[in-house]
Structure formats: C-alpha cells, structure tokens
C-alpha atoms as a PDB file:
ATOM      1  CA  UNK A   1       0.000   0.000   0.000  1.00  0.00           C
ATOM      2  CA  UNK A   2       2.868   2.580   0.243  1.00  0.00           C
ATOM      3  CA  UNK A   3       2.354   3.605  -3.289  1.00  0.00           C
ATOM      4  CA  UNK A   4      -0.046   5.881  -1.947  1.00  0.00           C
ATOM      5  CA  UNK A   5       1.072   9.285  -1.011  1.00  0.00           C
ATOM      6  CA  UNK A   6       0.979   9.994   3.093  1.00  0.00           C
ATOM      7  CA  UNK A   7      -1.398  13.097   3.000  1.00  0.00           C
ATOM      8  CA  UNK A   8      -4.613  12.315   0.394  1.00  0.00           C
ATOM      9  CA  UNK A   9      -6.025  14.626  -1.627  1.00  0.00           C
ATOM     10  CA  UNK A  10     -10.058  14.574  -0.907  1.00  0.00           C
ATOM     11  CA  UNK A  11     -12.330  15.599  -3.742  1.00  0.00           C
ATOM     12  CA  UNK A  12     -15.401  15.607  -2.255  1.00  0.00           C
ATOM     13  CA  UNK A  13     -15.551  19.376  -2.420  1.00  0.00           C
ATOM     14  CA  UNK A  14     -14.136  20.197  -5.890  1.00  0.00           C
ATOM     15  CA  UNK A  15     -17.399  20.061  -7.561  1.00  0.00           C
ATOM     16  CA  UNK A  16     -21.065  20.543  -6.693  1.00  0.00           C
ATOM     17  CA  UNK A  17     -20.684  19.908  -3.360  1.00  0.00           C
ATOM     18  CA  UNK A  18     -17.876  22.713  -2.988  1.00  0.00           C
ATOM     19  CA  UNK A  19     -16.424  24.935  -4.549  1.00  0.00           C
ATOM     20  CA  UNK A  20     -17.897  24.090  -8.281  1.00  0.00           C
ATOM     21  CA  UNK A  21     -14.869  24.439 -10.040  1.00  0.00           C
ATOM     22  CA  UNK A  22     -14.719  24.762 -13.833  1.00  0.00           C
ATOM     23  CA  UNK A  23     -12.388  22.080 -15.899  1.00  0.00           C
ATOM     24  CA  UNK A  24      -9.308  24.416 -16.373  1.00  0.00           C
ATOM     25  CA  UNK A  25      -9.647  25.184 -12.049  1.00  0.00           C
ATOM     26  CA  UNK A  26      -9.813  21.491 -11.656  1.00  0.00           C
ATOM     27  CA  UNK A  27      -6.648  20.828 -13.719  1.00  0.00           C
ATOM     28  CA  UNK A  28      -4.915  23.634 -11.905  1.00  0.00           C
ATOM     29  CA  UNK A  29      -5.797  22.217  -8.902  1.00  0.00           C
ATOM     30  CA  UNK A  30      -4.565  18.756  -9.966  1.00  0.00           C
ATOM     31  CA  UNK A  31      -1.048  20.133 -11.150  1.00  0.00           C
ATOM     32  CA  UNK A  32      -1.305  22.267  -7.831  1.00  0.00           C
ATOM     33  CA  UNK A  33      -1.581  19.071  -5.674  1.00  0.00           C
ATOM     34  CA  UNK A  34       1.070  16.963  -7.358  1.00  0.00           C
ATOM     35  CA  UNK A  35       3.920  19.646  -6.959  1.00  0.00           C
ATOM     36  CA  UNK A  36       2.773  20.236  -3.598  1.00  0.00           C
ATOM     37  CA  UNK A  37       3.861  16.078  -2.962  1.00  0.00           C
ATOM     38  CA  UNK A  38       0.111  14.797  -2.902  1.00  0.00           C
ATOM     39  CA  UNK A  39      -0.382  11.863  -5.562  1.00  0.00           C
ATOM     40  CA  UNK A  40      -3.292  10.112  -4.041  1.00  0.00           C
ATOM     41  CA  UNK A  41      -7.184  11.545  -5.141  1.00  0.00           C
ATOM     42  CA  UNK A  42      -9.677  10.032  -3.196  1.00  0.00           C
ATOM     43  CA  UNK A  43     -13.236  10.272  -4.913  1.00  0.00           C
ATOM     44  CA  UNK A  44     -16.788   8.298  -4.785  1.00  0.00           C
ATOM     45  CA  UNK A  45     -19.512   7.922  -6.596  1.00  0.00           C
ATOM     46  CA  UNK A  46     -22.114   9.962  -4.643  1.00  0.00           C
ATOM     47  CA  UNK A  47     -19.867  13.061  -4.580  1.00  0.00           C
ATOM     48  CA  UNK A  48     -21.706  16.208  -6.298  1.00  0.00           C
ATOM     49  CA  UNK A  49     -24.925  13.943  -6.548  1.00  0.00           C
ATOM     50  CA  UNK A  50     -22.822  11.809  -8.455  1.00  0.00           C
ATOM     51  CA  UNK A  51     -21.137  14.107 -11.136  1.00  0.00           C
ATOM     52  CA  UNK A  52     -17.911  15.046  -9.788  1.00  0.00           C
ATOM     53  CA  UNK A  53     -16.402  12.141 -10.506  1.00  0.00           C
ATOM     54  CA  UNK A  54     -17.231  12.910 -14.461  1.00  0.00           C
ATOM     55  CA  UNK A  55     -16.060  16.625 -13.992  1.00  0.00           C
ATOM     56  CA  UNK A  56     -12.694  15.304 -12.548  1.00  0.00           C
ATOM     57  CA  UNK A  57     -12.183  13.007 -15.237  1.00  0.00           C
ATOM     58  CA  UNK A  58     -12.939  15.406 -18.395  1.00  0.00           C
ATOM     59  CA  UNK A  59     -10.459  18.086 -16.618  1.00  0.00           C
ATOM     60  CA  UNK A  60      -7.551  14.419 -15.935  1.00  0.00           C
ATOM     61  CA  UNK A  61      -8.006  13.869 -20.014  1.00  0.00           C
ATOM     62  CA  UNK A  62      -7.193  17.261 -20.819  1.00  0.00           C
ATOM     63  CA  UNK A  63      -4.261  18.130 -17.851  1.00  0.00           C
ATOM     64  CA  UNK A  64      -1.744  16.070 -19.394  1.00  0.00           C
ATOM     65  CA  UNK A  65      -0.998  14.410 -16.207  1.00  0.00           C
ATOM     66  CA  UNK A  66       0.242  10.492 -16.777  1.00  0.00           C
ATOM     67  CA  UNK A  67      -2.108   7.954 -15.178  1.00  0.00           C
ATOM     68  CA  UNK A  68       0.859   6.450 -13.487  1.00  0.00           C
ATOM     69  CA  UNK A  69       1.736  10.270 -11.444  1.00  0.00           C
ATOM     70  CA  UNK A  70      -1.266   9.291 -10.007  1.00  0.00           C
ATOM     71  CA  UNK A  71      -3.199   7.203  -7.229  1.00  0.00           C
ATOM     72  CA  UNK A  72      -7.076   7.207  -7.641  1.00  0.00           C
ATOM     73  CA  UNK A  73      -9.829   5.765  -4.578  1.00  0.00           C
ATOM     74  CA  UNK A  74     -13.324   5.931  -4.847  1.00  0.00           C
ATOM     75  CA  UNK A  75     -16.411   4.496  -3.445  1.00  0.00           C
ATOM     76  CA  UNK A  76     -19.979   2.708  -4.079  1.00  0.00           C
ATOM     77  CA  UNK A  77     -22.358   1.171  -2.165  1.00  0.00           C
ATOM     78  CA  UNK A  78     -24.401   4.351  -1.263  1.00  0.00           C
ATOM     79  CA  UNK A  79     -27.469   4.628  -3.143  1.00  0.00           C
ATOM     80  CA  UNK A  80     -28.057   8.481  -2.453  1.00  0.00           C
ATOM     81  CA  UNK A  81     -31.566  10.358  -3.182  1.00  0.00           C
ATOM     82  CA  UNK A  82     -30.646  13.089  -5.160  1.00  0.00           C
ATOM     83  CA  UNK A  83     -31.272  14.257  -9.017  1.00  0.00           C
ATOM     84  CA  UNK A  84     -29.758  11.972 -11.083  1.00  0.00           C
ATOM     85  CA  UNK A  85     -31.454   8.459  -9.357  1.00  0.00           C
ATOM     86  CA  UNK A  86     -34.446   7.676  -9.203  1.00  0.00           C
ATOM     87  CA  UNK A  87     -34.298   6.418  -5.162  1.00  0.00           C
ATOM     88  CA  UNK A  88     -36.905   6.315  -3.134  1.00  0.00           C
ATOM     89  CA  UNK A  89     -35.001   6.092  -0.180  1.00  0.00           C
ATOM     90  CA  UNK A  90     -31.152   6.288   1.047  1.00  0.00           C
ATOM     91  CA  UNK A  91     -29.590   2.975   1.005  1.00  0.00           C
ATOM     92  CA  UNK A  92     -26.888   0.631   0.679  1.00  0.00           C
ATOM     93  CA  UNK A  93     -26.300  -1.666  -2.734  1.00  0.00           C
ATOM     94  CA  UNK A  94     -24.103  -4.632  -2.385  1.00  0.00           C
ATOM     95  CA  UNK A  95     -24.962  -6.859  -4.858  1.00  0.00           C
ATOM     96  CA  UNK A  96     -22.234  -8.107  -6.891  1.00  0.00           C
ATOM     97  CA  UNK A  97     -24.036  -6.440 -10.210  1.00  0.00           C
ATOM     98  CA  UNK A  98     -24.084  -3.351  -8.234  1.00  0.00           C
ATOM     99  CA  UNK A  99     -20.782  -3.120  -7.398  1.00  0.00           C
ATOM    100  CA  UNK A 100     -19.215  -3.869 -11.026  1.00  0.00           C
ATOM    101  CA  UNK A 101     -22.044  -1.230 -12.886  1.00  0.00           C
ATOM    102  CA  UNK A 102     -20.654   1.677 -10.000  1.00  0.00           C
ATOM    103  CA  UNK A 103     -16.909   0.388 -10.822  1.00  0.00           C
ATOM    104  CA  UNK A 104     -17.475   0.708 -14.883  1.00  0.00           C
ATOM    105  CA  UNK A 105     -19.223   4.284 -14.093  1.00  0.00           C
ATOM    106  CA  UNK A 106     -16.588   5.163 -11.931  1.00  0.00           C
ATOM    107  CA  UNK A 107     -14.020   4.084 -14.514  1.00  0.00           C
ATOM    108  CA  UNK A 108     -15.755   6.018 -17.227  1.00  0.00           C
ATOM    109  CA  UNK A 109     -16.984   9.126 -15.468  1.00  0.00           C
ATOM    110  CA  UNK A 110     -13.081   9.228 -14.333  1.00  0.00           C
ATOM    111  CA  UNK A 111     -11.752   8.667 -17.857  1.00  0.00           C
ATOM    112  CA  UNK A 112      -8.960   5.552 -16.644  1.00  0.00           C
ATOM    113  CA  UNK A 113      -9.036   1.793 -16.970  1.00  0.00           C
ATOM    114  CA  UNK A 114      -8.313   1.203 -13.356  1.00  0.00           C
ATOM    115  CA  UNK A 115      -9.131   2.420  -9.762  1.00  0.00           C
ATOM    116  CA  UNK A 116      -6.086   1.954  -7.336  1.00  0.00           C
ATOM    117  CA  UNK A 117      -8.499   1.638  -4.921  1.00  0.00           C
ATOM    118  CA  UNK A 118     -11.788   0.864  -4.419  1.00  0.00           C
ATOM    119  CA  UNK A 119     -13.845   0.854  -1.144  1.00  0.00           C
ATOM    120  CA  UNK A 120     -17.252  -0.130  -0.007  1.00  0.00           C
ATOM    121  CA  UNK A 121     -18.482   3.214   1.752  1.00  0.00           C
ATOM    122  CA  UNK A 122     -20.539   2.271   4.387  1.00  0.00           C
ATOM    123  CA  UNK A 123     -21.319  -0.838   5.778  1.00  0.00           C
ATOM    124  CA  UNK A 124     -24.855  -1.843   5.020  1.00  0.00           C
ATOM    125  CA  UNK A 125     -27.159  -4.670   7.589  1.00  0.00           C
ATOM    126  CA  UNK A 126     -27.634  -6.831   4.468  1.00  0.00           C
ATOM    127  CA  UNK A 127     -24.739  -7.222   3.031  1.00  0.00           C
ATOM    128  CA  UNK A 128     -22.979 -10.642   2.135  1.00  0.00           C
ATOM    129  CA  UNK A 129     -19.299 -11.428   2.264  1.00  0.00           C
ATOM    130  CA  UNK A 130     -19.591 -14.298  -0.499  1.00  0.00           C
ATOM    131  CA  UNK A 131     -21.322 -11.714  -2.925  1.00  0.00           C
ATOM    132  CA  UNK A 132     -18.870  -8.991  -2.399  1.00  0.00           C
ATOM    133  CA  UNK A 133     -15.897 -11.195  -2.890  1.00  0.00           C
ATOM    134  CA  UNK A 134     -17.313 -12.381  -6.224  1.00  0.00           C
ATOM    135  CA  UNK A 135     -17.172  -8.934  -7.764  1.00  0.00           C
ATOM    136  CA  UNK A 136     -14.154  -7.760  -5.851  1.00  0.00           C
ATOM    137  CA  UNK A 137     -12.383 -11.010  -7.724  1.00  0.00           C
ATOM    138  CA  UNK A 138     -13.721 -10.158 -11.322  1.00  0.00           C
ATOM    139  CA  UNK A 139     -12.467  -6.552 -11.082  1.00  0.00           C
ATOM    140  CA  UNK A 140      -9.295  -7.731  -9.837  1.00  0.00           C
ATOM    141  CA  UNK A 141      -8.980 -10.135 -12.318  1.00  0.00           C
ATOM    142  CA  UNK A 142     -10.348  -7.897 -15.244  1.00  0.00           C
ATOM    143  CA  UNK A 143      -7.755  -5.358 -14.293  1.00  0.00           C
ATOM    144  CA  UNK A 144     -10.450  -2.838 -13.564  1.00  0.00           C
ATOM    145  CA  UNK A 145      -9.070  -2.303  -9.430  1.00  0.00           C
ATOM    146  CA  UNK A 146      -5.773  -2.777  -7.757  1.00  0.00           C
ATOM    147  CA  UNK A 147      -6.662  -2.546  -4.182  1.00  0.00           C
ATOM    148  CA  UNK A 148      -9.898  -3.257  -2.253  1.00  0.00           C
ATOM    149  CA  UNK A 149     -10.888  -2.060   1.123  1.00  0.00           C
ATOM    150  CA  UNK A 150     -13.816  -0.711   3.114  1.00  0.00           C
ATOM    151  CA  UNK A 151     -15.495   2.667   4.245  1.00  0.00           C
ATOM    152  CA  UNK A 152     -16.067   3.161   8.166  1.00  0.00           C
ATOM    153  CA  UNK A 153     -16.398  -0.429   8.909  1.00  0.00           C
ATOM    154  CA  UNK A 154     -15.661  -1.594  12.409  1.00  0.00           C
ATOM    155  CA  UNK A 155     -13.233  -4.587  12.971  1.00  0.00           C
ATOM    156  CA  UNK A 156     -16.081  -6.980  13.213  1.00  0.00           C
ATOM    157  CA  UNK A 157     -17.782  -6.080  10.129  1.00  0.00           C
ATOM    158  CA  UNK A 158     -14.242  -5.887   8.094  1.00  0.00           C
ATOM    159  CA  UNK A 159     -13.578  -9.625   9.594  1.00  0.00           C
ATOM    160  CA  UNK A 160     -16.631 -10.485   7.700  1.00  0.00           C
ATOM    161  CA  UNK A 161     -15.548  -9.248   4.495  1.00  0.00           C
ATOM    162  CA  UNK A 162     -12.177 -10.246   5.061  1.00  0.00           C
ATOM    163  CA  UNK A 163     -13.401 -13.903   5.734  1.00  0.00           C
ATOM    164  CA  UNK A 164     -13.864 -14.261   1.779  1.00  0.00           C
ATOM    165  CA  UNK A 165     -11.800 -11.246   0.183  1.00  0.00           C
ATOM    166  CA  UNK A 166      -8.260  -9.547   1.546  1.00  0.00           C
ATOM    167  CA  UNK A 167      -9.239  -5.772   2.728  1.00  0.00           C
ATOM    168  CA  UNK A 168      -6.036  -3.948   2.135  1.00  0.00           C
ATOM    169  CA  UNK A 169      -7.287  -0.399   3.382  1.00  0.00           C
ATOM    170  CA  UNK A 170     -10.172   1.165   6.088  1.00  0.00           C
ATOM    171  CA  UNK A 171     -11.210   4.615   5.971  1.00  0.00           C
ATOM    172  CA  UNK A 172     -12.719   6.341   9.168  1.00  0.00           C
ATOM    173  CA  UNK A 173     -13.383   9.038  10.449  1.00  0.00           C
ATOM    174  CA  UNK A 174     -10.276   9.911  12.721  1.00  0.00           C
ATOM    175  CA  UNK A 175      -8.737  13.148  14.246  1.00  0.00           C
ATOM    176  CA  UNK A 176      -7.518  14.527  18.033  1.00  0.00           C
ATOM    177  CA  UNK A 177     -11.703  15.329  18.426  1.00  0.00           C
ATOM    178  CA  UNK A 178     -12.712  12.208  17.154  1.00  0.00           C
ATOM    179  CA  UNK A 179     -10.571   9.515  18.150  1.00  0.00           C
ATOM    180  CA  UNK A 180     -12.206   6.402  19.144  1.00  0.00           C
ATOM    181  CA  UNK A 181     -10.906   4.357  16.688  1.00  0.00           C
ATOM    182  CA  UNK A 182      -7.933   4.453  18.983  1.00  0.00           C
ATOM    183  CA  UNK A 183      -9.899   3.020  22.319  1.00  0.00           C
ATOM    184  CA  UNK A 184     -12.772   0.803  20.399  1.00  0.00           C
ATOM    185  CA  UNK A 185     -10.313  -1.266  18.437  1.00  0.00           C
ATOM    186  CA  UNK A 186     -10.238  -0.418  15.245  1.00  0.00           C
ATOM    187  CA  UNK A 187      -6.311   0.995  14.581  1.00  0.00           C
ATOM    188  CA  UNK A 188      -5.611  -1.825  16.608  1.00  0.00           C
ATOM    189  CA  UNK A 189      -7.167  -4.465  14.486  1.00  0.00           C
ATOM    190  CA  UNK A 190      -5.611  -2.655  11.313  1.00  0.00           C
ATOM    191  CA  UNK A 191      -2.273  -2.702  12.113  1.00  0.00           C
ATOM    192  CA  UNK A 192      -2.859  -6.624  13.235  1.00  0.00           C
ATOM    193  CA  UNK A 193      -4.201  -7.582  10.036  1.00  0.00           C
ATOM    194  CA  UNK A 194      -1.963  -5.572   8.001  1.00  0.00           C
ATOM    195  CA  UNK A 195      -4.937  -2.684   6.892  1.00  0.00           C
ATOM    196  CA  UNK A 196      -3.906   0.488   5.933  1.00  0.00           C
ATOM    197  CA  UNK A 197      -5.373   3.371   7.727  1.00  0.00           C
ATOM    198  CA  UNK A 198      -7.188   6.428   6.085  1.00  0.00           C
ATOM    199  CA  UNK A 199      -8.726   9.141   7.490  1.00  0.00           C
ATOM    200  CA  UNK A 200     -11.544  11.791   6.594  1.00  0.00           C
ATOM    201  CA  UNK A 201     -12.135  15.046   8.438  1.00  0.00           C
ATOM    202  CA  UNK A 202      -8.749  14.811   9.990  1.00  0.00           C
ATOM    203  CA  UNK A 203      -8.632  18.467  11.620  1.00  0.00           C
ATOM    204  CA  UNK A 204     -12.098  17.347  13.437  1.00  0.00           C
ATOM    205  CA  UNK A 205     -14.191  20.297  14.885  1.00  0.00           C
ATOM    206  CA  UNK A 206     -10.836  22.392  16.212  1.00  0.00           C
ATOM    207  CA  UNK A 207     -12.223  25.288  13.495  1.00  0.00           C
ATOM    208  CA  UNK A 208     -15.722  24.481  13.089  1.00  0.00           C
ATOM    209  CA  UNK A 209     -17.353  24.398  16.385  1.00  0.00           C
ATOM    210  CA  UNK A 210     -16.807  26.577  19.482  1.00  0.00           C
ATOM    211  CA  UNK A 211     -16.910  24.581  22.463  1.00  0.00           C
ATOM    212  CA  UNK A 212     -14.997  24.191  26.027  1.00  0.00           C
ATOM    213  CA  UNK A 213     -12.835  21.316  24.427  1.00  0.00           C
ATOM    214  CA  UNK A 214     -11.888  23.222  21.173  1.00  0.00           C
ATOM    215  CA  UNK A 215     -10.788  26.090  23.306  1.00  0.00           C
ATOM    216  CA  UNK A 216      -8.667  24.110  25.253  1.00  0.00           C
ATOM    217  CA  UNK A 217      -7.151  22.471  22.351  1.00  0.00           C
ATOM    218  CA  UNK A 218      -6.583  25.983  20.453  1.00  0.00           C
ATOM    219  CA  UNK A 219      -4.872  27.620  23.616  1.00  0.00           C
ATOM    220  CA  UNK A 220      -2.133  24.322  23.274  1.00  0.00           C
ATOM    221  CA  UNK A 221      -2.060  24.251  19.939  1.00  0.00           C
ATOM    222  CA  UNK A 222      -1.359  28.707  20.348  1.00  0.00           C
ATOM    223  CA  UNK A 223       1.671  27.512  22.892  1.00  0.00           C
ATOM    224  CA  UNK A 224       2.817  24.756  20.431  1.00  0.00           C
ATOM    225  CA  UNK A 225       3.116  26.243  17.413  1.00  0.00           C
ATOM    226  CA  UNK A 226       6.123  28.233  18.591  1.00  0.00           C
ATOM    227  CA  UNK A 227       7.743  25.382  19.497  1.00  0.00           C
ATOM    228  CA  UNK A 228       7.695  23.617  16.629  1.00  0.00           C
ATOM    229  CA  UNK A 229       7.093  26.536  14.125  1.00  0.00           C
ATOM    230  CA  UNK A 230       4.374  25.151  13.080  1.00  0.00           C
ATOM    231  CA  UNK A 231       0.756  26.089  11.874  1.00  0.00           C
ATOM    232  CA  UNK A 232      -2.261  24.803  14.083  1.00  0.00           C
ATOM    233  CA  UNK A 233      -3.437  22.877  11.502  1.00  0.00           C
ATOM    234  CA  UNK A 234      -0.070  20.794  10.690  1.00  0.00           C
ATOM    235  CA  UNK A 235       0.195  19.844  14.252  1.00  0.00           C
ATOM    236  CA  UNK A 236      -3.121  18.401  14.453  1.00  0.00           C
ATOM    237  CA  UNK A 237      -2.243  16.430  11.286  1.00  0.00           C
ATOM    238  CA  UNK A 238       1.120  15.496  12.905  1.00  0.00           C
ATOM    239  CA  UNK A 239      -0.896  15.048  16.192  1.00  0.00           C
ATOM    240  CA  UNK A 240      -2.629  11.858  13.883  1.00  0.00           C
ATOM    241  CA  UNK A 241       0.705  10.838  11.966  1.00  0.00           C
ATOM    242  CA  UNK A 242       2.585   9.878  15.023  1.00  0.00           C
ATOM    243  CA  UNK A 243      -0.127   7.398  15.706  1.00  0.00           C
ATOM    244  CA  UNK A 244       2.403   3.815  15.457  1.00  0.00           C
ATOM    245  CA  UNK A 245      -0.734   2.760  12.597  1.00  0.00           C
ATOM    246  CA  UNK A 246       0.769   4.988   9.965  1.00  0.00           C
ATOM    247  CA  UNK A 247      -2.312   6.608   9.107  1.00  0.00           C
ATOM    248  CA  UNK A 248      -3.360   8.689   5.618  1.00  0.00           C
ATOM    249  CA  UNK A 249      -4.812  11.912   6.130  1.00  0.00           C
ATOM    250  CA  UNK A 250      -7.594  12.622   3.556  1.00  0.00           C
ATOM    251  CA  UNK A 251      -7.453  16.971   3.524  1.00  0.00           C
ATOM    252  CA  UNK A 252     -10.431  18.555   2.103  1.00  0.00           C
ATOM    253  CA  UNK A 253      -8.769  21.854   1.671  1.00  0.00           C
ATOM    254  CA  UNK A 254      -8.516  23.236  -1.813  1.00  0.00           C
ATOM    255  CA  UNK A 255      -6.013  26.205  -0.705  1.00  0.00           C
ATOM    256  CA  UNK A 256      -2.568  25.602  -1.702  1.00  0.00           C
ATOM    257  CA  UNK A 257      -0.880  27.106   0.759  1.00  0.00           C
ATOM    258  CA  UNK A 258      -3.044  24.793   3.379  1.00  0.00           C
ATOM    259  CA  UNK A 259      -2.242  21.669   1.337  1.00  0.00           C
ATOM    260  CA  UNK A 260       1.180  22.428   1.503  1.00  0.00           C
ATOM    261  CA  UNK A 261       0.992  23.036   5.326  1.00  0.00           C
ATOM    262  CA  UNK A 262      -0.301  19.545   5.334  1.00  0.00           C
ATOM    263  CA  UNK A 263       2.507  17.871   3.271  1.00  0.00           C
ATOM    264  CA  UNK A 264       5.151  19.795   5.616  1.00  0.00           C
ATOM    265  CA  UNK A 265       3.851  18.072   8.636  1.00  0.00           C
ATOM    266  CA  UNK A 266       4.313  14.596   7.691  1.00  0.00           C
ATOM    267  CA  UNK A 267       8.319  15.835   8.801  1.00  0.00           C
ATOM    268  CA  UNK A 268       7.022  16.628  11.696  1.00  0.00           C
ATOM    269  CA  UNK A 269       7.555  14.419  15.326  1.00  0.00           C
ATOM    270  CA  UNK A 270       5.762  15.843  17.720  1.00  0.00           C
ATOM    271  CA  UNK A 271       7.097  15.013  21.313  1.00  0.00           C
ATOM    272  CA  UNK A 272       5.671  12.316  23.426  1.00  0.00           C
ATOM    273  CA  UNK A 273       4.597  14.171  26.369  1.00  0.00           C
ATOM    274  CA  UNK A 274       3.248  17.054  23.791  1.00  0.00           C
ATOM    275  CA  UNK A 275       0.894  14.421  22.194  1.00  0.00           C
ATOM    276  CA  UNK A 276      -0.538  13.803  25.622  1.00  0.00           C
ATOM    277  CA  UNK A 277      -0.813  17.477  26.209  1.00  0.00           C
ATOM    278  CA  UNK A 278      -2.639  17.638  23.178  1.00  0.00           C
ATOM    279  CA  UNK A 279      -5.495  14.354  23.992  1.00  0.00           C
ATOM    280  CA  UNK A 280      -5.707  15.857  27.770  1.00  0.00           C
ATOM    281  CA  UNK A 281      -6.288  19.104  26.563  1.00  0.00           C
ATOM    282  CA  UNK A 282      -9.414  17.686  24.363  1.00  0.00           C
ATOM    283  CA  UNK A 283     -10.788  15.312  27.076  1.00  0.00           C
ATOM    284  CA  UNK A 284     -10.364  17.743  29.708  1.00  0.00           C
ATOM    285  CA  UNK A 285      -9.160  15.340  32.291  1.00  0.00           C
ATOM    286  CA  UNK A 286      -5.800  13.030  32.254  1.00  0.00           C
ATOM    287  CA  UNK A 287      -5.375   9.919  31.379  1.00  0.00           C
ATOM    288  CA  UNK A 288      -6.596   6.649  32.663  1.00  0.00           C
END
C-alpha cells in the first residue's frame, strides 16, 4: 500500500458539493496538488450527486498528467436520493451487479481503466461477504481495481468481508476530536491484520465548532506552534501521523498554501509528552 502518497487529496468538495470548479480550475488544482507532494485523489460515486467524478475526469483527459503520477480511490455502495437516481429512499447496494455497474461508471466518469483503490463506503445490515468477494475477484482479475478495502467499517464487520476477500485499506473518520478508533479497536485491528489506515475530516471540529474542548485544544495548539514553528493545523495532522498505525490523512482543503501546510507536517515528530498534552487538553481530564 505505500504507493499511496501519506497526506490524500479529498475531492469531495471540488465540484457541486464545494467549490464548483470549472475544468481548467480542476486541472490547476490537480497540477497544484502533485507539486505540492500529494499523488493520491480520493473520490466516490455519490460526490456532487454523483457528477464530480465525471467533472474530474474530463479536466484528468485534458491536464496532461500520466495515469501512473497518479493514485485514484473511490467508493460505491451508497445509493443516495438526489437528481440523477431515481431512489426512493437512502440505502446501501451490495450486490455483486451493483458493485461492477458503479466500478465501470466510476471508470468512465473518471476517464482511466483502473481504480487503485476501491472501497465499499458504508457498511450496510444486508450485506454478504460471499457476494462482495465475487465482484471484488472479477475486477481484480479484469484489471479494472488494484486494491480493495472498506469505508467506516468496524473490525467486526471488516472480519466479515475479510473472511472471503483480503481488505487492504479502512477509511474512518479519525482526528484529536474524534478519536475512538484508537480506544474501540479499530487501529488496533488494522495494524494486526496488516490494513492500511485512512482518514476523513482529519482536523475534526478544532475550526468548526466553538466549544470548552476546542478552546482548550486551540490555547495548546497557540503555545505549540512556537515550538515547533508550526501552523495549528499541521500539528493536528502530525498530532494523527505519530499514531504507530501509519495513518493517511484525507485533507479537504482546496487552498494551496493549506495543502502544503499539510505535506510539511508529515516531517514533523511531535514530542511524546506534547501528544498527551494535546489528547488531555481535548478530554479535559488526564489519562486513565
């Protein structure tokens, strides 16, 4: 899994859902990303209602980017009530025709023959390991993904994929405000099984919420960033990369000088007792 870069690139806002951005904008942003030391794009299906995956892919065939300077994820599984389907309801598709039809739409909408990765987004009641494994094997074998992994699946519900098909990756939801996944198993059982981490929202509500927590964690962070003349948001990215599980930020940020914050604090090692001061500081009490 190390061909993908430390620090993803998320696309989730480039188009509809975001900042709209017009093809020549989403091939400066592409070039943008790449010099900045991000080669991994991580996309699904539902994103912009399901049309930014299309927009990406007309402004890839025109930026003269090689397929191989890049890494791209995305998703299915997610049956989302929006314009362009006709669903009645939100819900979760795991058949094995399902999967393969999102893959080829994928694949097309993103103008490439392969995904490097492809993960099941959420974890659905009624889905069945056998079935999943069938189409995870065809695509393999077709040539159509590289990788396969899983969406915010917990380590019981990844054991029950992985009882029929290898899951090489997880993505969660993971950051100093949201860090469970440390405490309810779940970076554990990656780094047992050999599953690489990825993460999504991995600043967590530090900028987006005002609360007794976050103001703790900003007056820290204000004393910190001194120290290790660093930005807030780079230490609460190194904060997560010192974590032993070797875990890939996915940054939403479109501004370059953020993304290149975010690249510049994978050389950063935060101190051990730091760290600490950093989870007490959120909890609000020490630790156990």
């Amino acid at each position: 899994m190390s061909r993908y870069s430390r620090v993803i690139a998320g696309c989730m806002s480039w188009g509809a859902w975001g900042k709209q951005m017009n093809t020549q904008q989403m091939i400066d942003q592409m070039h943008l990303t790449l010099e900045a030391g991000i080669t991994t794009f991580d996309h699904a299906d539902i994103y912009g209602d399901y049309t930014t995956e299309s927009e990406f892919g007309k402004a890839f065939s025109q930026s003269g980017i090689e397929r191989e300077q890049l890494q791209l994820i995305s998703k299915c599984g997610i049956q989302y009530i929006g314009k362009t389907r006709d669903n009645k309801i939100k819900h979760y598709d795991y058949s094995k025709e399902y999967i393969i039809w999102s893959v080829e739409k994928s694949l097309s909408d993103l103008q490439t023959d392969y995904l490097d990765l492809l993960l099941l987004h959420r974890p659905s009641p009624l889905m069945q390991a056998d079935e999943i494994a069938e189409a995870i094997h065809h695509l393999k074998e077709d040539g159509k993904i590289l990788d396969f992994g899983v969406s915010n699946f917990t380590p019981s519900q990844v054991d029950l994929i992985q009882s029929k098909v290898k899951v090489q990756a997880n993505q969660i939801e993971f950051s100093l405000t949201q860090h469970s996944a440390m405490h309810n198993g779940s970076l554990d059982h990656m780094t047992l099984h050999e599953i690489t981490p990825m993460c999504w929202s991995p600043l967590g509500s530090v900028f987006k919420e005002e609360t007794d927590a976050n103001f703790r964690v900003k007056k820290v962070l204000e004393e910190l960033t001194e120290k290790y003349n660093a930005t807030e948001d780079q230490l609460l990215l190194a904060w997560i990369l010192k974590h032993p599980a070797k875990i890939h930020p996915v940054i939403g940020t479109t501004n370059q000088e953020r993304i290149a914050n975010a690249v510049k604090a994978t050389e950063i090692d935060v101190d051990l007792e730091d760290w600490f001061t950093m989870l007490v500081a959120y909890q609000g009490h020490k630790v156990p």
